[in-house]
C-alpha atoms as a PDB file:
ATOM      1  CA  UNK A   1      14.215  -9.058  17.039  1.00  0.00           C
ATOM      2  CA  UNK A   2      10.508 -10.550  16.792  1.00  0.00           C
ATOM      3  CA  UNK A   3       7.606  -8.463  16.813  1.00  0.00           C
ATOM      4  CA  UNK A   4       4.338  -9.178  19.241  1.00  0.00           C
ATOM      5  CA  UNK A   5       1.365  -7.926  17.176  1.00  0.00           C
ATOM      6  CA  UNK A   6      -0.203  -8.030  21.174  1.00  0.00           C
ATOM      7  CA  UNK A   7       2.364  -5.685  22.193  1.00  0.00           C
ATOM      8  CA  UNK A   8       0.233  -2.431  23.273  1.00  0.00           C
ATOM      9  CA  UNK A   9       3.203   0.119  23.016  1.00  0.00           C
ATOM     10  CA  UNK A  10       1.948   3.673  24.712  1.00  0.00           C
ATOM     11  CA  UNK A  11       3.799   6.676  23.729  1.00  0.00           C
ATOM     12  CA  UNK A  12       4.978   9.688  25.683  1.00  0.00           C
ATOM     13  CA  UNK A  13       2.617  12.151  25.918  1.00  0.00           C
ATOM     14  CA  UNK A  14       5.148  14.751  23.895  1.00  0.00           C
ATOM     15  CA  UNK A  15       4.998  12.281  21.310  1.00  0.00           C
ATOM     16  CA  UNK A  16       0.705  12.408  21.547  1.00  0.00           C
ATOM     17  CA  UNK A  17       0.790  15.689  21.185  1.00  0.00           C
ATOM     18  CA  UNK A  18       3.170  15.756  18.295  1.00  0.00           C
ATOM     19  CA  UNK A  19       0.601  13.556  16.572  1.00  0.00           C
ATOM     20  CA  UNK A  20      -2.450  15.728  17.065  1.00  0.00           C
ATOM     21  CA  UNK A  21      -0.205  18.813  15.959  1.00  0.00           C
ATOM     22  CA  UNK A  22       0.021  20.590  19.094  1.00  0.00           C
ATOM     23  CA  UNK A  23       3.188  20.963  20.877  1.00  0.00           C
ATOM     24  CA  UNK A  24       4.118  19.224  24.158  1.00  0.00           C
ATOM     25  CA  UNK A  25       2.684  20.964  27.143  1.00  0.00           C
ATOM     26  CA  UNK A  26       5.386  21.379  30.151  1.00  0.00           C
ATOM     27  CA  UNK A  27       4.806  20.132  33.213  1.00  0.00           C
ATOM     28  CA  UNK A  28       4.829  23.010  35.528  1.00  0.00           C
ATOM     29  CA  UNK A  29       1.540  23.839  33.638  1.00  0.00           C
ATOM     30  CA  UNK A  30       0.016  20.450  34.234  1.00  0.00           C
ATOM     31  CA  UNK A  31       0.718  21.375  37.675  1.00  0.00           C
ATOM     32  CA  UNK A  32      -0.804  24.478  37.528  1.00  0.00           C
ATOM     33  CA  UNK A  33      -4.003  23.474  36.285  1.00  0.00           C
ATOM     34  CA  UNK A  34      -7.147  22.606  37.598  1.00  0.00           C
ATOM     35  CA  UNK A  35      -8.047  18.642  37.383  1.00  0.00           C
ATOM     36  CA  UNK A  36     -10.763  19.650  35.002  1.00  0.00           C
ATOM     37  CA  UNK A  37      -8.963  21.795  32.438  1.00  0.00           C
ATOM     38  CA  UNK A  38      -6.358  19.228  32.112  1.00  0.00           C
ATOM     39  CA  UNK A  39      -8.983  16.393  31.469  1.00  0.00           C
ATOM     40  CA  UNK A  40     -10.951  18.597  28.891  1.00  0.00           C
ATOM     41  CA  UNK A  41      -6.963  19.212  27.093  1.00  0.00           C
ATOM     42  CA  UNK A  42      -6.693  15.681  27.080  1.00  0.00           C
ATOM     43  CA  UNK A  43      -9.946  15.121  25.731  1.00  0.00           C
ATOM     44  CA  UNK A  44      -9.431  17.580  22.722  1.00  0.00           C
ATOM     45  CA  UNK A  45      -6.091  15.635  22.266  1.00  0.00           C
ATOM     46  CA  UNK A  46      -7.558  12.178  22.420  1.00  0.00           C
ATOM     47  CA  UNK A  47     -10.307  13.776  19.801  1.00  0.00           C
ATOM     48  CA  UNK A  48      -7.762  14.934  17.516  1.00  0.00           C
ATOM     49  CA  UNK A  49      -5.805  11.688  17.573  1.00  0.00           C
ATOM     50  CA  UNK A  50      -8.788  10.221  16.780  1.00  0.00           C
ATOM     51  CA  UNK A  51      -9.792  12.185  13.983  1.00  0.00           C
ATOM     52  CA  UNK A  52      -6.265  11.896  12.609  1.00  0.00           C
ATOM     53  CA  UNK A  53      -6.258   7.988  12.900  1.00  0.00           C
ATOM     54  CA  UNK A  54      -9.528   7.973  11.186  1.00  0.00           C
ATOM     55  CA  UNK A  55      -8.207   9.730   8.404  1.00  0.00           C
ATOM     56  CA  UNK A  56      -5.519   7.371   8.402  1.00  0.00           C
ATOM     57  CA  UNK A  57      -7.612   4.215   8.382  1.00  0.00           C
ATOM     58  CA  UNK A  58     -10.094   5.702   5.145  1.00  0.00           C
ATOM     59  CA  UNK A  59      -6.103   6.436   3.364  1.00  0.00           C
ATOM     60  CA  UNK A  60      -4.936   2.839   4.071  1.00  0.00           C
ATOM     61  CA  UNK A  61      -8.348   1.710   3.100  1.00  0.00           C
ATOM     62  CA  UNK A  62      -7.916   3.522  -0.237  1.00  0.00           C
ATOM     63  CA  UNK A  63      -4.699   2.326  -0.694  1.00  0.00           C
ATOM     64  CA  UNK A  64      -5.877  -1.492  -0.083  1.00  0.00           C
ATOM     65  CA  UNK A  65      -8.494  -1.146  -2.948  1.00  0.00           C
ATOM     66  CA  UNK A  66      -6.276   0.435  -5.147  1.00  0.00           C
ATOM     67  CA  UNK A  67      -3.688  -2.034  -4.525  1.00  0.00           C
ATOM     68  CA  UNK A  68      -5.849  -4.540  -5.599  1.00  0.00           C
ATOM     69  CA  UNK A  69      -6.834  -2.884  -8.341  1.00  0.00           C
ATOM     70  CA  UNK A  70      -3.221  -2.725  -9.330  1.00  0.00           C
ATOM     71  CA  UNK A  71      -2.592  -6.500  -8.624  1.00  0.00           C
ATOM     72  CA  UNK A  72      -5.903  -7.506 -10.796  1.00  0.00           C
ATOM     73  CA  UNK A  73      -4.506  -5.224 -13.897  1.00  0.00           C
ATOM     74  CA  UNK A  74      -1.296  -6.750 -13.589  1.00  0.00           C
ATOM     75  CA  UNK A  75      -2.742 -10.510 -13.492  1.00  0.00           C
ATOM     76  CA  UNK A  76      -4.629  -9.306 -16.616  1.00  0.00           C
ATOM     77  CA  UNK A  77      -1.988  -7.781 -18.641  1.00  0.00           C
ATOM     78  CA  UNK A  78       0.558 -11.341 -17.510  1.00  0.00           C
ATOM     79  CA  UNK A  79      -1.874 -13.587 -19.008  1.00  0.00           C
ATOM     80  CA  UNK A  80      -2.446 -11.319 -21.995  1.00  0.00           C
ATOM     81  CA  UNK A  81       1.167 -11.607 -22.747  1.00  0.00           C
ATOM     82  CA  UNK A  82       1.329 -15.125 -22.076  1.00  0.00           C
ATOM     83  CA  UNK A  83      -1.303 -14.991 -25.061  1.00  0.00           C
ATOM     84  CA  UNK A  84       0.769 -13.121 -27.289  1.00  0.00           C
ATOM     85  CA  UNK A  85       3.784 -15.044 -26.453  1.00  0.00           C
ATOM     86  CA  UNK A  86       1.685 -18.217 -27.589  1.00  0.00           C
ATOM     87  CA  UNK A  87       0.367 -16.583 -30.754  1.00  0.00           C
ATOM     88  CA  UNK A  88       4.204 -15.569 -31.748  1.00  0.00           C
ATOM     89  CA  UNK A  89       5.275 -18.706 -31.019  1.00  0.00           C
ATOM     90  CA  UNK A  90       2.850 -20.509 -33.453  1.00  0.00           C
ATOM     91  CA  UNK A  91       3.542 -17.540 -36.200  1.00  0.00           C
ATOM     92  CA  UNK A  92       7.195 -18.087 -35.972  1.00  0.00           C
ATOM     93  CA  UNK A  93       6.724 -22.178 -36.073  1.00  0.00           C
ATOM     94  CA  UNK A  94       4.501 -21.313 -39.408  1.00  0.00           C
ATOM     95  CA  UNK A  95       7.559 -19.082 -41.014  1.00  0.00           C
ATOM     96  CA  UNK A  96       9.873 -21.511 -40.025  1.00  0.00           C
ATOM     97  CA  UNK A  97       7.726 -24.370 -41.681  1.00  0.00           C
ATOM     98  CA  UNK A  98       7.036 -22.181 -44.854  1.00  0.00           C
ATOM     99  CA  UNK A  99      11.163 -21.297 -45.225  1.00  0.00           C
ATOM    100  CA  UNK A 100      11.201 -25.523 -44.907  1.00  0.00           C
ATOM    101  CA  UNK A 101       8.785 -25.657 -47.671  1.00  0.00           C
ATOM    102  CA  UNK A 102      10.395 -23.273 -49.879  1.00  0.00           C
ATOM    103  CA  UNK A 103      13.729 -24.487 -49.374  1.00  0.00           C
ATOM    104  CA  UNK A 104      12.569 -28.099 -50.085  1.00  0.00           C
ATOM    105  CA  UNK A 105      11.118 -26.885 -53.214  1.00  0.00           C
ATOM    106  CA  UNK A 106      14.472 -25.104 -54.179  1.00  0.00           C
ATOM    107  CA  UNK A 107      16.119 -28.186 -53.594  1.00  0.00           C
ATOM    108  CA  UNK A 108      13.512 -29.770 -56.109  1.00  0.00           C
ATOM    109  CA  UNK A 109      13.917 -28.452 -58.812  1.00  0.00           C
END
């Protein structure tokens, strides 16, 4: 299945009111109101959706920066031990040069 990022899915008005923490109104009471009290109710639910999706946007931003954060320390720390795997390298070609040495020596005398 391929996802259209310009797909503009609306959800069920249960589901809305899920979101903003209040529960689902029936609709014999949408029926029973006045035009006006069910416009302000929708208001205060569009208001809290709102502030929730806010909060949600400042979270993902927070998670973004610490992300990269996370993706900088971890760039550091692979060339780091890129370094140390260079420096062990050289050390162990110097051993192995010195046991050459020595056993040449040996062989010497």
């Amino acid at each position: 299945m391929v996802a259209n990022d310009n797909a503009v899915y609306v959800p069920p008005r249960s589901v809305l009111g899920f979101i903003v923490g209040s529960p689902p109104r029936p609709s014999s009471l949408l029926q029973s109101d006045t035009h006006q009290t069910v416009n302000t109710m929708e208001d205060n639910d569009l208001q809290a959706l709102m502030a929730r999706l806010e909060l949600l946007i400042g979270r993902v931003e927070q998670l973004k920066s610490q992300n990269a954060l996370l993706l900088a320390q971890e760039k550091t720390w692979r060339e780091e031990r890129a370094h140390l795997i260079e420096k062990n390298e050289i050390a162990r070609r110097k051993v192995e040069s010195m046991i050459s040495r020595l056993k040449a020596l040996e062989q010497d005398s």
